[in-house]
Protein backbone atom coordinates (compact mmCIF):
# COMPACT_ATOMS: atom_id res chain seq x y z
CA UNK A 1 0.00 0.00 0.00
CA UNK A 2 1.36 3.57 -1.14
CA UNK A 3 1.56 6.67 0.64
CA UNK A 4 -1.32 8.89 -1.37
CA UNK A 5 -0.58 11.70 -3.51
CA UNK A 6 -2.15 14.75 -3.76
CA UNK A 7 -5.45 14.18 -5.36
CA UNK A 8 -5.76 10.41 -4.85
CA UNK A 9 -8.48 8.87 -2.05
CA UNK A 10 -6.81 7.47 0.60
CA UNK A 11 -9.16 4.08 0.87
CA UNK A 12 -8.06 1.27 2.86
CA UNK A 13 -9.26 -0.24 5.97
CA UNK A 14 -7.35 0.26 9.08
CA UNK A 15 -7.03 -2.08 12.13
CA UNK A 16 -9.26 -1.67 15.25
CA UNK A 17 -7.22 -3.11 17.44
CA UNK A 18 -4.69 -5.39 18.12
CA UNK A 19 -6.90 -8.35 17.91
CA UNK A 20 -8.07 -7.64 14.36
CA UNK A 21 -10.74 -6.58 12.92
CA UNK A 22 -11.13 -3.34 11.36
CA UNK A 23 -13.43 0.31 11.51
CA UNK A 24 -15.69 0.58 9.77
CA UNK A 25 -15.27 3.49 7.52
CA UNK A 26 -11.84 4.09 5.32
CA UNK A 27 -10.03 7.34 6.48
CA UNK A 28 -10.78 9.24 3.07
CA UNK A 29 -8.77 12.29 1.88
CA UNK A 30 -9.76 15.75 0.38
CA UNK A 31 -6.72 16.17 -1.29
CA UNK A 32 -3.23 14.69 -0.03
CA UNK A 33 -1.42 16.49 2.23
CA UNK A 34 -4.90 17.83 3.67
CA UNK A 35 -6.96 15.18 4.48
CA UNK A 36 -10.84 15.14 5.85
CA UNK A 37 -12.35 12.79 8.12
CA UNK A 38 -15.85 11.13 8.67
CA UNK A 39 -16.70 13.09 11.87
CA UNK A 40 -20.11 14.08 11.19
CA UNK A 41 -19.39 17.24 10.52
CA UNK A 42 -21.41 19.29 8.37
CA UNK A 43 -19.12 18.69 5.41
CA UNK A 44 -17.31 15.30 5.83
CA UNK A 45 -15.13 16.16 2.89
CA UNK A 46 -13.46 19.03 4.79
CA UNK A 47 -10.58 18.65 6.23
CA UNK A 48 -10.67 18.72 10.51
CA UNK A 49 -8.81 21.39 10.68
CA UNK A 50 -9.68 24.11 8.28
CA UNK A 51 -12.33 26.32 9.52
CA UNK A 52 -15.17 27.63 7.20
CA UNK A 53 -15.90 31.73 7.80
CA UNK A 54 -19.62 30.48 7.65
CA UNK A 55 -19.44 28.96 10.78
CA UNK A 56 -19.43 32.39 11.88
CA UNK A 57 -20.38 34.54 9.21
CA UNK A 58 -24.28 34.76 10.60
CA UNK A 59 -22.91 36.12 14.21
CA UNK A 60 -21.05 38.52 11.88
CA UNK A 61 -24.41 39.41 9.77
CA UNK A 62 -25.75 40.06 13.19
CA UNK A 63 -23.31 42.24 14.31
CA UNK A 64 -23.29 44.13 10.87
CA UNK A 65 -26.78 45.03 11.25
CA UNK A 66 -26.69 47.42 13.38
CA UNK A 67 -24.16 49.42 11.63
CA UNK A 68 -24.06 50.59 8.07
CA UNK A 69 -22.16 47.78 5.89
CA UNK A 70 -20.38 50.99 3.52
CA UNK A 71 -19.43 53.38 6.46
CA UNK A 72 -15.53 53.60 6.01
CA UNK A 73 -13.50 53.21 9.61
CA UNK A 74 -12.38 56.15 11.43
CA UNK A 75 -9.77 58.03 9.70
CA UNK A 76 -7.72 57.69 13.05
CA UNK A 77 -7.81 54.09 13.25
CA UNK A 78 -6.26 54.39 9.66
CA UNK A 79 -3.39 56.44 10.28
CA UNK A 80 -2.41 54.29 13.16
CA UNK A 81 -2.22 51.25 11.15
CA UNK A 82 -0.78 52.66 8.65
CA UNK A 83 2.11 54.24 10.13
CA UNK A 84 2.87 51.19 12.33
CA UNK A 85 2.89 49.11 9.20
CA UNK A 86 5.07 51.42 8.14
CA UNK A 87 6.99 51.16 10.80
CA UNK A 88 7.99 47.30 10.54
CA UNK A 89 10.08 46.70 7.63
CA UNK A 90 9.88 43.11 8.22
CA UNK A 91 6.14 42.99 7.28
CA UNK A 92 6.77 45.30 4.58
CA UNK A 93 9.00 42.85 3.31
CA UNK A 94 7.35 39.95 3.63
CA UNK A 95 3.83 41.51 2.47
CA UNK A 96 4.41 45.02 0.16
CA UNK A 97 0.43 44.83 -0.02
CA UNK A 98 0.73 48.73 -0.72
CA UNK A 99 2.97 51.59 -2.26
CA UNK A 100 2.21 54.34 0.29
CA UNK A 101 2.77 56.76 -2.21
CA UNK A 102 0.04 55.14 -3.70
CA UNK A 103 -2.27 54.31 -1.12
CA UNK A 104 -2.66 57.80 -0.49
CA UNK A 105 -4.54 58.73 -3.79
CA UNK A 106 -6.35 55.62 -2.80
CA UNK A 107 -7.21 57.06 0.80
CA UNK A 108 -8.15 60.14 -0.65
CA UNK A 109 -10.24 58.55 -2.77
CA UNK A 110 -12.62 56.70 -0.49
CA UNK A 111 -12.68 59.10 2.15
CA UNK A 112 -13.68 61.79 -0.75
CA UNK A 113 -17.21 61.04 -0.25
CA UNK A 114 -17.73 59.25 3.13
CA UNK A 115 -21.63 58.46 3.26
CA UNK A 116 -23.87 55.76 2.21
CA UNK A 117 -23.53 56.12 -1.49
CA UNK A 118 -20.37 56.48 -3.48
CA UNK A 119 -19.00 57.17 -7.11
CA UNK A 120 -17.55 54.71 -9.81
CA UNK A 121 -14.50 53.83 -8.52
CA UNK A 122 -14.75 54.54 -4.96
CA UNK A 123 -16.05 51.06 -4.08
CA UNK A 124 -12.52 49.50 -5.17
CA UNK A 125 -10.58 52.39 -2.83
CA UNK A 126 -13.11 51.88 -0.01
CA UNK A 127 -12.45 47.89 0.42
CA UNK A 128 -8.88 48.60 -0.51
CA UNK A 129 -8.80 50.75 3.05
CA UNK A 130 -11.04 48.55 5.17
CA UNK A 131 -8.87 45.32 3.93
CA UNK A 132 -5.63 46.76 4.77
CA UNK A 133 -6.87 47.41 8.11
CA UNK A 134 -8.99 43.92 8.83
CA UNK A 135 -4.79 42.56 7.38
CA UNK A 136 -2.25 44.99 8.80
CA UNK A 137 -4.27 44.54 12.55
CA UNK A 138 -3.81 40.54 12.42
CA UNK A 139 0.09 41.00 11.41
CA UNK A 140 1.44 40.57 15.37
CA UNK A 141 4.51 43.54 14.78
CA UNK A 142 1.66 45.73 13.79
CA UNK A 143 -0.45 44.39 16.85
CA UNK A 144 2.35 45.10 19.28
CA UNK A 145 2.72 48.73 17.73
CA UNK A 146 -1.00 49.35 18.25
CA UNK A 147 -1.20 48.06 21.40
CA UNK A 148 1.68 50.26 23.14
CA UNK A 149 -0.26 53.39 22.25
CA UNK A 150 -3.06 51.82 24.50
CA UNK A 151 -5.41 51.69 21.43
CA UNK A 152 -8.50 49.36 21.74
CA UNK A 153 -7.78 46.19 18.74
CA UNK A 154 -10.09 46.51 16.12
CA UNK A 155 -12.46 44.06 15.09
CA UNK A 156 -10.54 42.43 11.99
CA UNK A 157 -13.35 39.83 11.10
CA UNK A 158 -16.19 42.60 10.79
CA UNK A 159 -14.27 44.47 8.94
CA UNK A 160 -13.24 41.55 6.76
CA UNK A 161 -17.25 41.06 6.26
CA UNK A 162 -17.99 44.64 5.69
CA UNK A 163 -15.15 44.64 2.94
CA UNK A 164 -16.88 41.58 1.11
CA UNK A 165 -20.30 43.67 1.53
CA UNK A 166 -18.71 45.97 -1.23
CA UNK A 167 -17.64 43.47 -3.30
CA UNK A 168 -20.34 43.22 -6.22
CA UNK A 169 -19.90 46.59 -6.31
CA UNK A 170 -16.16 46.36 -7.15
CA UNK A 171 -16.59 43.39 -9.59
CA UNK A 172 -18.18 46.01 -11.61
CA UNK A 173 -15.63 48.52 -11.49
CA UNK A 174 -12.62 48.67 -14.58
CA UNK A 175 -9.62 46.32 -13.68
CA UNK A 176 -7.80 48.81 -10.76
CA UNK A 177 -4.52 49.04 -8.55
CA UNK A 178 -6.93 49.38 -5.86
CA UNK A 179 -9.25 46.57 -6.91
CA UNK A 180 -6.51 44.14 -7.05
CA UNK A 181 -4.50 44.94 -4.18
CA UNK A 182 -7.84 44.84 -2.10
CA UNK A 183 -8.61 41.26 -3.05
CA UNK A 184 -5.00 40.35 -2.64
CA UNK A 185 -5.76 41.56 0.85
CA UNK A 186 -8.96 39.78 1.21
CA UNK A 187 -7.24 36.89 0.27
CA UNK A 188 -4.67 37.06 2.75
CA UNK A 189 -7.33 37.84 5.52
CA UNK A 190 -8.87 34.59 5.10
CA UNK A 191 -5.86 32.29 4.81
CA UNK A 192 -4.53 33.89 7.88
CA UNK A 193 -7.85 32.97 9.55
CA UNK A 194 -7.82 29.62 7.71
CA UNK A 195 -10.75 29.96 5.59
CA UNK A 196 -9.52 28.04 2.88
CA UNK A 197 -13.36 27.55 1.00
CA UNK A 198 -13.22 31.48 0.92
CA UNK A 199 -9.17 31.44 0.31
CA UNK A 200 -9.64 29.84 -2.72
CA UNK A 201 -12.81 32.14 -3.91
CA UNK A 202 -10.36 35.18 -3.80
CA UNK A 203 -7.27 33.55 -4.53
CA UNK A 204 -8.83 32.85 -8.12
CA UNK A 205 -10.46 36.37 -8.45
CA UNK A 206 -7.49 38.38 -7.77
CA UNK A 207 -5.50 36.22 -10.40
CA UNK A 208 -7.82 37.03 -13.04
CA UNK A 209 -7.51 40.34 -12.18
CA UNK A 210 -3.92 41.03 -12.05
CA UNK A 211 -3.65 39.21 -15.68
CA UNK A 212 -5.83 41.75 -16.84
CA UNK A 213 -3.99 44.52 -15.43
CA UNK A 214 -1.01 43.11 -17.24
CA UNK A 215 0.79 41.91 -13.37
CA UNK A 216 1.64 38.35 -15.34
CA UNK A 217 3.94 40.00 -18.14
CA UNK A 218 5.41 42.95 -17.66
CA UNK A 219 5.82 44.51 -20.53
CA UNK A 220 10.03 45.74 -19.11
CA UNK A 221 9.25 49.61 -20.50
CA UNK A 222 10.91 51.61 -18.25
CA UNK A 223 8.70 54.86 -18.48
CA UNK A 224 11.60 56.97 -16.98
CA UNK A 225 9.23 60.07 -18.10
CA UNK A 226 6.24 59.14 -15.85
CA UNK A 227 7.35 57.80 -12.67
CA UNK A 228 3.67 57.09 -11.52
CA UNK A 229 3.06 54.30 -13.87
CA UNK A 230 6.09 52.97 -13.10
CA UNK A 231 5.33 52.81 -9.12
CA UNK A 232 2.00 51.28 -10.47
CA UNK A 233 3.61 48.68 -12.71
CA UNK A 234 5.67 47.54 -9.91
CA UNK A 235 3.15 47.57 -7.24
CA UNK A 236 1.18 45.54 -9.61
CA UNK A 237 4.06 43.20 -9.86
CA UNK A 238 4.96 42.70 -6.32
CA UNK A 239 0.81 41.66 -6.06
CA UNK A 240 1.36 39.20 -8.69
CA UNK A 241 3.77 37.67 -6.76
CA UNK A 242 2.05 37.67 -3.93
CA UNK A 243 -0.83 36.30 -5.74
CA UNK A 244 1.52 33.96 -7.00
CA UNK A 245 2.86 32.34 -3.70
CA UNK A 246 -0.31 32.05 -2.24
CA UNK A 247 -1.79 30.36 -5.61
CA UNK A 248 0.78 27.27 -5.21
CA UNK A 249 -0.28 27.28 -1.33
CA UNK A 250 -2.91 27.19 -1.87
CA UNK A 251 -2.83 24.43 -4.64
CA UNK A 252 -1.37 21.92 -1.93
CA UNK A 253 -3.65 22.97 0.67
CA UNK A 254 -6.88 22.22 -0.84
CA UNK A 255 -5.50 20.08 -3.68
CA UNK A 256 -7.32 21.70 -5.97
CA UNK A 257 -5.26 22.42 -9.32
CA UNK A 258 -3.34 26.06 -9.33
CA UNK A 259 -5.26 29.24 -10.82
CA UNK A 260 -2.16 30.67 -12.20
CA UNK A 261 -0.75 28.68 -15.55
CA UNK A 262 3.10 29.66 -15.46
CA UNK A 263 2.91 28.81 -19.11
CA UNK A 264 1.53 32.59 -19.30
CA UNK A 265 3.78 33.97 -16.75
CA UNK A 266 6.62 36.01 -17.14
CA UNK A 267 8.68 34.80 -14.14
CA UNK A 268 11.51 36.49 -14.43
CA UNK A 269 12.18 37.31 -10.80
CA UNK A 270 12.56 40.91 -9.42
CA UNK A 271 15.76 42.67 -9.88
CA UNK A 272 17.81 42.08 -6.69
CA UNK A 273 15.49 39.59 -5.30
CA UNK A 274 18.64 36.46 -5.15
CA UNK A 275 20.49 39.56 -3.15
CA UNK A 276 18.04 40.89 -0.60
CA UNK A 277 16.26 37.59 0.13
CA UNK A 278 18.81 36.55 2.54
CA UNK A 279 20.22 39.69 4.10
CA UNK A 280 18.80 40.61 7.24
CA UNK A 281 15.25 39.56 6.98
CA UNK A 282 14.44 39.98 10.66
CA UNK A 283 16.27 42.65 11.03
CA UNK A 284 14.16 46.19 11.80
CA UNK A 285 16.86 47.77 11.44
CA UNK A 286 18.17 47.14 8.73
CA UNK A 287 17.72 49.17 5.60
CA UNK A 288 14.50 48.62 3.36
CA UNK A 289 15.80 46.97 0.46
CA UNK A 290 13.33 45.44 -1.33
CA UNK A 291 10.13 42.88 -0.81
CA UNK A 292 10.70 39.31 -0.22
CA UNK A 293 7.32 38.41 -0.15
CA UNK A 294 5.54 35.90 2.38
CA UNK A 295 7.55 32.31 0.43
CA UNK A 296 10.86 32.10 -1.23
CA UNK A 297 9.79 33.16 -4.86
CA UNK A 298 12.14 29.92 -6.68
CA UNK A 299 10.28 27.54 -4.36
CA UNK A 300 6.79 28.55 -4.95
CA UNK A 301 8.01 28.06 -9.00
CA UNK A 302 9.25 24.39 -7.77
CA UNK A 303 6.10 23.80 -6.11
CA UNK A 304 4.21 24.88 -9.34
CA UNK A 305 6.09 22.41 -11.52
CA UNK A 306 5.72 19.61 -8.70
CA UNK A 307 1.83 20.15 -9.13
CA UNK A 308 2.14 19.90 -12.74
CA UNK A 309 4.17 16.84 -13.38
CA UNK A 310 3.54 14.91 -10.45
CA UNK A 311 -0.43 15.48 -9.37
CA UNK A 312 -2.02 17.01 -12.50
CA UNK A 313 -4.63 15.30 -14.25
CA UNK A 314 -2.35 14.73 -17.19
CA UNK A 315 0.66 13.62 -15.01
CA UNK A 316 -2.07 10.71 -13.43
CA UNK A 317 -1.44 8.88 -16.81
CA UNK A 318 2.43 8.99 -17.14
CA UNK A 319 4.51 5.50 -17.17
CA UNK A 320 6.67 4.70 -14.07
CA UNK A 321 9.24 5.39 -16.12
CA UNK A 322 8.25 8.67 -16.79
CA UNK A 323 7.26 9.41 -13.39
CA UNK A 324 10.45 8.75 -11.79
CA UNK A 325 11.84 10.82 -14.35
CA UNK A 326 9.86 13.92 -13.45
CA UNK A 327 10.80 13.25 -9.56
CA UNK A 328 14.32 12.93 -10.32
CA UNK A 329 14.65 16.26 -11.94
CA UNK A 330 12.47 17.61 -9.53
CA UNK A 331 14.93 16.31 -6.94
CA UNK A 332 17.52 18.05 -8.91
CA UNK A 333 15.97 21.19 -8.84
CA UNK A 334 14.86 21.31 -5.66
CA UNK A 335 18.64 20.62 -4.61
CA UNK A 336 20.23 22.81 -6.62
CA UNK A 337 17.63 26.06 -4.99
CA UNK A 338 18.97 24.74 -1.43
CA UNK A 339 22.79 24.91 -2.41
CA UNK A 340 22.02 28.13 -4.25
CA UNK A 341 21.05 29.29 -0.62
CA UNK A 342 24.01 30.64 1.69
CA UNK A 343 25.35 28.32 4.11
CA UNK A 344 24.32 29.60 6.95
CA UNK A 345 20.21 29.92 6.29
CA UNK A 346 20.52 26.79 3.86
CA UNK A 347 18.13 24.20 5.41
CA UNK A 348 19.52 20.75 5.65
CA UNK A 349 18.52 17.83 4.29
CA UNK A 350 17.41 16.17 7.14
CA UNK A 351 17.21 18.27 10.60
CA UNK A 352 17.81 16.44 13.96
CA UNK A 353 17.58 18.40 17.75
CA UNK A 354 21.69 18.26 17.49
CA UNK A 355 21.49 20.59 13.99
CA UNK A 356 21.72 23.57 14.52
CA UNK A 357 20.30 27.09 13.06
CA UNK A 358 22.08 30.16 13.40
CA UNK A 359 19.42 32.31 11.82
CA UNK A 360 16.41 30.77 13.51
CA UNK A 361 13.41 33.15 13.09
CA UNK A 362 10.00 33.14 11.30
CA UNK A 363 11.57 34.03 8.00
CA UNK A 364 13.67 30.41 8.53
CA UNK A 365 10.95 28.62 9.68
CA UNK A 366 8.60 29.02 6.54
CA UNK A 367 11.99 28.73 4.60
CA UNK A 368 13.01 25.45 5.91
CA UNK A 369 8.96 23.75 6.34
CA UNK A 370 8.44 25.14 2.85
CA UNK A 371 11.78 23.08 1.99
CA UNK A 372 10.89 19.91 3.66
CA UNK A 373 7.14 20.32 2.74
CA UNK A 374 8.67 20.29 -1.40
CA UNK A 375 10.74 17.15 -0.39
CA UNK A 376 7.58 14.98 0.68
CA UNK A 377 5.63 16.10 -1.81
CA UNK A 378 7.92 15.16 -4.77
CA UNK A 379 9.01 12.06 -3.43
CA UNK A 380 5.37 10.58 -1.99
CA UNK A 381 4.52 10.98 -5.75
CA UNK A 382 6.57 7.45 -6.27
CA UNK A 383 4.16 5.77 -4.31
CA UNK A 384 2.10 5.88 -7.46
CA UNK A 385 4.24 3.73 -9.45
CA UNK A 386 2.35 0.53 -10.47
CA UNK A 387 4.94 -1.99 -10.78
CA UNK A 388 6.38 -1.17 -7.42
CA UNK A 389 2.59 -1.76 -5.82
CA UNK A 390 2.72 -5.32 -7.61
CA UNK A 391 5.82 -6.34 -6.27
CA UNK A 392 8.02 -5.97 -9.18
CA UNK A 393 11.35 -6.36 -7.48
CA UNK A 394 13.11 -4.47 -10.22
CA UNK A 395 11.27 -1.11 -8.85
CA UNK A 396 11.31 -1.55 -4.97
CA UNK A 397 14.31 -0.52 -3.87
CA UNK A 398 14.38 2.98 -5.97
CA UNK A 399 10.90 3.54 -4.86
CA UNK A 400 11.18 2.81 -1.67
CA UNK A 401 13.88 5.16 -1.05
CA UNK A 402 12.23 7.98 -2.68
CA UNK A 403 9.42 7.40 0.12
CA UNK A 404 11.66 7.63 2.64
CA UNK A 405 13.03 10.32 1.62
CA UNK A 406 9.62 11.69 1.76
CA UNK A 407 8.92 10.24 5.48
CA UNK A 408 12.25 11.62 6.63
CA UNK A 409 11.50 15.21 5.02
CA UNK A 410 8.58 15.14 7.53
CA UNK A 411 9.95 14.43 10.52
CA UNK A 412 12.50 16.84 9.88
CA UNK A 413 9.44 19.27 9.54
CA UNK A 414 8.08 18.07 12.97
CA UNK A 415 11.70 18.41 14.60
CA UNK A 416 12.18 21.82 12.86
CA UNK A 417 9.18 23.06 14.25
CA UNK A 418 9.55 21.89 18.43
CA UNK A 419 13.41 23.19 17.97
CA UNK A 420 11.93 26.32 17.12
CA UNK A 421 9.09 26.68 18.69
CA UNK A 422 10.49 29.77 21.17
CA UNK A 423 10.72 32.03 17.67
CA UNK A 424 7.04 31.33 16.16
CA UNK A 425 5.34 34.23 16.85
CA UNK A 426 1.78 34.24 18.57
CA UNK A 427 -1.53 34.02 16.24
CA UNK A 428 0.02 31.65 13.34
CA UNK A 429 -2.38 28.64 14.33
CA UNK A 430 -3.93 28.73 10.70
CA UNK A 431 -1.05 29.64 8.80
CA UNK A 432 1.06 27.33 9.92
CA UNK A 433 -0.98 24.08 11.08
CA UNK A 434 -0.93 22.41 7.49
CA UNK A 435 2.86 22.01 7.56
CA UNK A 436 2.83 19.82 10.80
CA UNK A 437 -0.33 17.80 9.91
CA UNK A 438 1.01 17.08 6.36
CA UNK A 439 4.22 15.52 8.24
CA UNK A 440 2.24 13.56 10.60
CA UNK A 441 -0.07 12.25 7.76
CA UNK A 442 3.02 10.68 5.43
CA UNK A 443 4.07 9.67 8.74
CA UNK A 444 1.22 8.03 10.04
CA UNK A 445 1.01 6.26 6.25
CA UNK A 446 4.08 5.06 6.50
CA UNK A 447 3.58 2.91 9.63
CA UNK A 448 0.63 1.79 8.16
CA UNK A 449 2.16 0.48 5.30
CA UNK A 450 5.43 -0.55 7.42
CA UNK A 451 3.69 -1.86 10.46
CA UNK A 452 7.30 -3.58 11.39
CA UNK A 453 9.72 -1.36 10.35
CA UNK A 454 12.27 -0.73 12.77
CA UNK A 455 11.05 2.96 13.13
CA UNK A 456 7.87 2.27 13.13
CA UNK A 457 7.56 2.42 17.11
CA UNK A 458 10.13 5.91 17.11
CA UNK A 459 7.75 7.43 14.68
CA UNK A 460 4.66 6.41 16.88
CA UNK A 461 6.25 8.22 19.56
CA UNK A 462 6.21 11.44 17.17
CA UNK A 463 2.48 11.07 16.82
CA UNK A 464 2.24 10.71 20.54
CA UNK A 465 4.38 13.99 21.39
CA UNK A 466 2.79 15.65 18.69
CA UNK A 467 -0.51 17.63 20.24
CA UNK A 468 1.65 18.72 23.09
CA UNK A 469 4.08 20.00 20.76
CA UNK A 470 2.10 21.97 18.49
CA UNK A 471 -0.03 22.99 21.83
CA UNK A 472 2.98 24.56 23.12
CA UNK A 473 4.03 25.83 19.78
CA UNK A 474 -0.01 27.30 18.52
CA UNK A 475 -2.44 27.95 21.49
CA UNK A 476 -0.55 30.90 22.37
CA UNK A 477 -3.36 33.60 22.79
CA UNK A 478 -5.28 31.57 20.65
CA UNK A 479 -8.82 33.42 20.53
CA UNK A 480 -11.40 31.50 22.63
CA UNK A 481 -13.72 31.15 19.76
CA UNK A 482 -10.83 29.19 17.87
CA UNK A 483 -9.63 26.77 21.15
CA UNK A 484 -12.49 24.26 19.49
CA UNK A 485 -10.69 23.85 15.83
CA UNK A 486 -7.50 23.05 17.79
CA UNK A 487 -9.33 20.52 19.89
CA UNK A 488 -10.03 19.47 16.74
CA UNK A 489 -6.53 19.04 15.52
CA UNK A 490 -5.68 17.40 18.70
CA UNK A 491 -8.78 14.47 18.27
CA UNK A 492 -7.74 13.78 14.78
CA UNK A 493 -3.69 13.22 15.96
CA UNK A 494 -4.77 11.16 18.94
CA UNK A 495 -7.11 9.01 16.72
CA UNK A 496 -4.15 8.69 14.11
CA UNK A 497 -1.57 7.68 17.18
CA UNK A 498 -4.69 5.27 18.12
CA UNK A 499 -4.83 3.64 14.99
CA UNK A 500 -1.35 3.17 14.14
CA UNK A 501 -0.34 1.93 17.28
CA UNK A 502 -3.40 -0.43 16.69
CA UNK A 503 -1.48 -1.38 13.11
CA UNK A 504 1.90 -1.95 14.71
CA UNK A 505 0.59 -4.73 17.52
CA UNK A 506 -1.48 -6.21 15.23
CA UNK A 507 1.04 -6.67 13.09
CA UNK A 508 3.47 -8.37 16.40
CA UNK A 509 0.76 -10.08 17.11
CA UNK A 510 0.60 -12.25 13.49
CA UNK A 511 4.12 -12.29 13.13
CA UNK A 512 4.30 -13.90 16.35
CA UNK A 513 1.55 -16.54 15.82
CA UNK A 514 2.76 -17.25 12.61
CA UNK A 515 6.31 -18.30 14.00
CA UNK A 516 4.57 -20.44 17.04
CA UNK A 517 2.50 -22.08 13.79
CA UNK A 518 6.22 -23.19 12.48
């Protein structure tokens, strides 16, 4: 039995207990590395641990109600956001949502005419403002800022709903700046609060979007005599790339097939992006060089290609021979982007509590899951390969260390994550839950299909640490009203511990009673 891939079920029964016997339902999988589970939920297709906004989209409605869905928020409460975004260069690296330049014809704009009604164009400015504020107040440098000048937080899921109360009227609007960095926005609201039905909504709209604006292929003039359409070309740009990361994210997350086609990309990456991306990330500061957006730019382009030889509908029907091709060079590539990395944020190949980091932050720790994240992904795809699931011996040894490779990649994820668990910042539960549950799912398959291997018991013990880690690691100030989706998280682990601990002594148990038959 193979580990999954991305888009395959994941059908087979699984042991009950160490006596035999079996449940009664097959675990079955939304896409592969996010997985759903038969819990009577409303939508037993969803994965346990993405959260829907319309679970609490009709308290929202309520609360909407009694205020008017276009009023903009109080000038004030802009400026204070917006200079303490401002102020951290780190987010502005990792997220140049905005030119401020920019965004000030775009405040001037919406706040032009401040009542119920509004002029063509002022719908796109108006969710462009309340977005940046429902984003910038869930970014934690920003919250810090805010909260030392003793201002009460504002309430970043209204405004997220009042935004998406404009948003027919936007639709309707010409292609804009303003348009597309407010759904780029949106879209980053919701996968920061892990709505990934909603994610994927906006993910697709803003794509179509920034192709029309032109964000996909630059056209390289370099309109020396109007600097204002350059700012806008390259404010366009850095949303494309935005747009971009989060597309291939979102791709594995959902495992539904990417919006973006790089096939009508220009993906030429920005100048001086190889020379900032490594120099003082963290570092406040430092000078403001340049964005370096929320992923590594050449990985998201890896991922991309992963999707599209290894999990694409078309891919489904290539030869083992063919497929091991594609996951060699993939291998290849993927190895040549982390010795193309400087040695001392270059992620290792396998990461153990004795290796150690010397840049160990938030900008390495999406660096080095998104690393090992690429590794499993490309490698589970050899699981696929037919002649290795019917025993062909002249396969089984060259697929079967391309799935370790992919088993290994995840604990080195899991490891990565409890060494540095003292540098994830507070509020990342949905941003950063799929990388550990991904690891403990290619995990968790391969005891299943190793019930005897000799780490089978070592990488129980990971399944059994595993809630307490990421408890330490996520529930951090986690909102009340989210506690439940992480007791979530923690019933599906314990059930997979359950079972595969279930798998190993069964699997004692007949090797055992066959030897006392002999």
């Amino acid at each position: 039995m193979a580990v999954t891939s991305v888009s395959e079920p994941f059908n087979f029964t699984l042991p009950s207990s160490s006596s035999g016997g079996s449940i009664k339902k097959p675990i079955k999988s939304v896409s592969k590395p996010c997985f759903g589970c038969d819990c009577g939920d409303e939508d037993p297709a969803r994965a346990p641990w993405e959260k829907e906004r319309g679970q609490s989209f009709n308290t929202l409605l309520m609360n909407m109600n009694a205020l008017n869905p276009f009023e903009l928020p109080d000038f004030g409460v802009l400026q204070v956001h917006l200079e303490a975004f401002k102020a951290s260069k780190v987010m502005r690296r990792i997220f140049p949502i905005i030119d401020f330049e920019l965004f000030d014809e775009t405040i001037r704009t919406a706040y032009k005419h401040p009542g119920p009604t509004f002029g063509y164009g002022q719908a796109s400015a108006r969710v462009s403002v309340i977005a940046f504020i429902s984003f910038a107040s869930r970014l934690p440098l920003v919250k810090e800022m805010v909260a030392a000048l003793n201002i009460a937080p504002v309430d970043h899921d209204l405004l997220a709903t009042r935004a998406q109360f404009l948003m027919p009227q936007v639709l309707q609007e010409s292609p804009s700046l303003d348009s597309a960095q407010a759904l780029t926005m949106l879209t980053l609201v919701e996968l920061s609060a892990g709505n990934m039905q909603a994610t994927n909504y906006y993910a697709g709209i803003t794509a179509r979007l920034i192709f029309m604006l032109g964000g996909n292929v630059p056209d390289g003039q370099p309109y020396s005599f109007d600097k204002r359409r350059q700012q806008k070309d390259q404010q366009i740009r850095n949303l494309f790339w935005i747009c971009y990361t989060m597309d291939k994210d979102i791709s594995l997350r959902t495992g539904q097939p990417p919006t973006i086609s790089d096939e009508n990309c220009d993906l030429t990456l920005p100048p001086g992006y190889l020379e900032r991306a490594f120099l003082d990330v963290e570092d406040e500061d430092a000078p403001f060089l340049g964005p370096v957006f929320p992923f590594d730019l050449r990985l998201s382009i890896i991922k991309a290609r992963a999707h599209r030889e290894l999990y694409s509908v078309s891919s489904l029907r290539k030869s083992d021979a063919e497929l091991l091709k594609s996951i060699r060079e993939l291998d290849d590539e993927l190895e040549e982007w982390r010795l193309s990395v400087p040695p001392t944020w270059r992620p290792t190949m396998s990461f153990s509590p004795e290796t150690s980091d010397p840049n160990m932050g938030m900008h390495s720790v999406m660096l080095r899951l998104n690393y090992h994240l690429c590794m499993a992904i490309i490698h589970q795809a050899s699981g696929r390969c037919k002649s290795w699931m019917e025993g062909q011996s002249g396969m089984v040894d060259g697929v079967s260390s391309s799935m370790a490779l992919s088993v290994e990649a995840s604990r080195s994820s899991l490891c990565y994550l409890e060494a540095a668990e003292h540098v994830v910042v507070d509020g990342v539960f949905w941003t950063l839950i799929f990388y550990p549950m991904s690891a403990l799912l290619t995990i968790f398959c391969s005891i299943l299909q190793n019930p005897l291997d000799p780490h089978s018991r070592e990488d129980l013990d990971r399944l059994k640490v595993a809630t307490v880690m990421m408890e330490r690691v996520f529930s951090r100030k986690l909102p009340e009203n989210e506690l439940v989706h992480f007791k979530m998280v923690a019933d599906f682990v314990m059930e997979l511990k359950r079972l595969a601990e279930c798998a190993i002594d069964k699997a004692w148990a007949e090797q055992r009673a066959s030897h006392m038959v002999k």
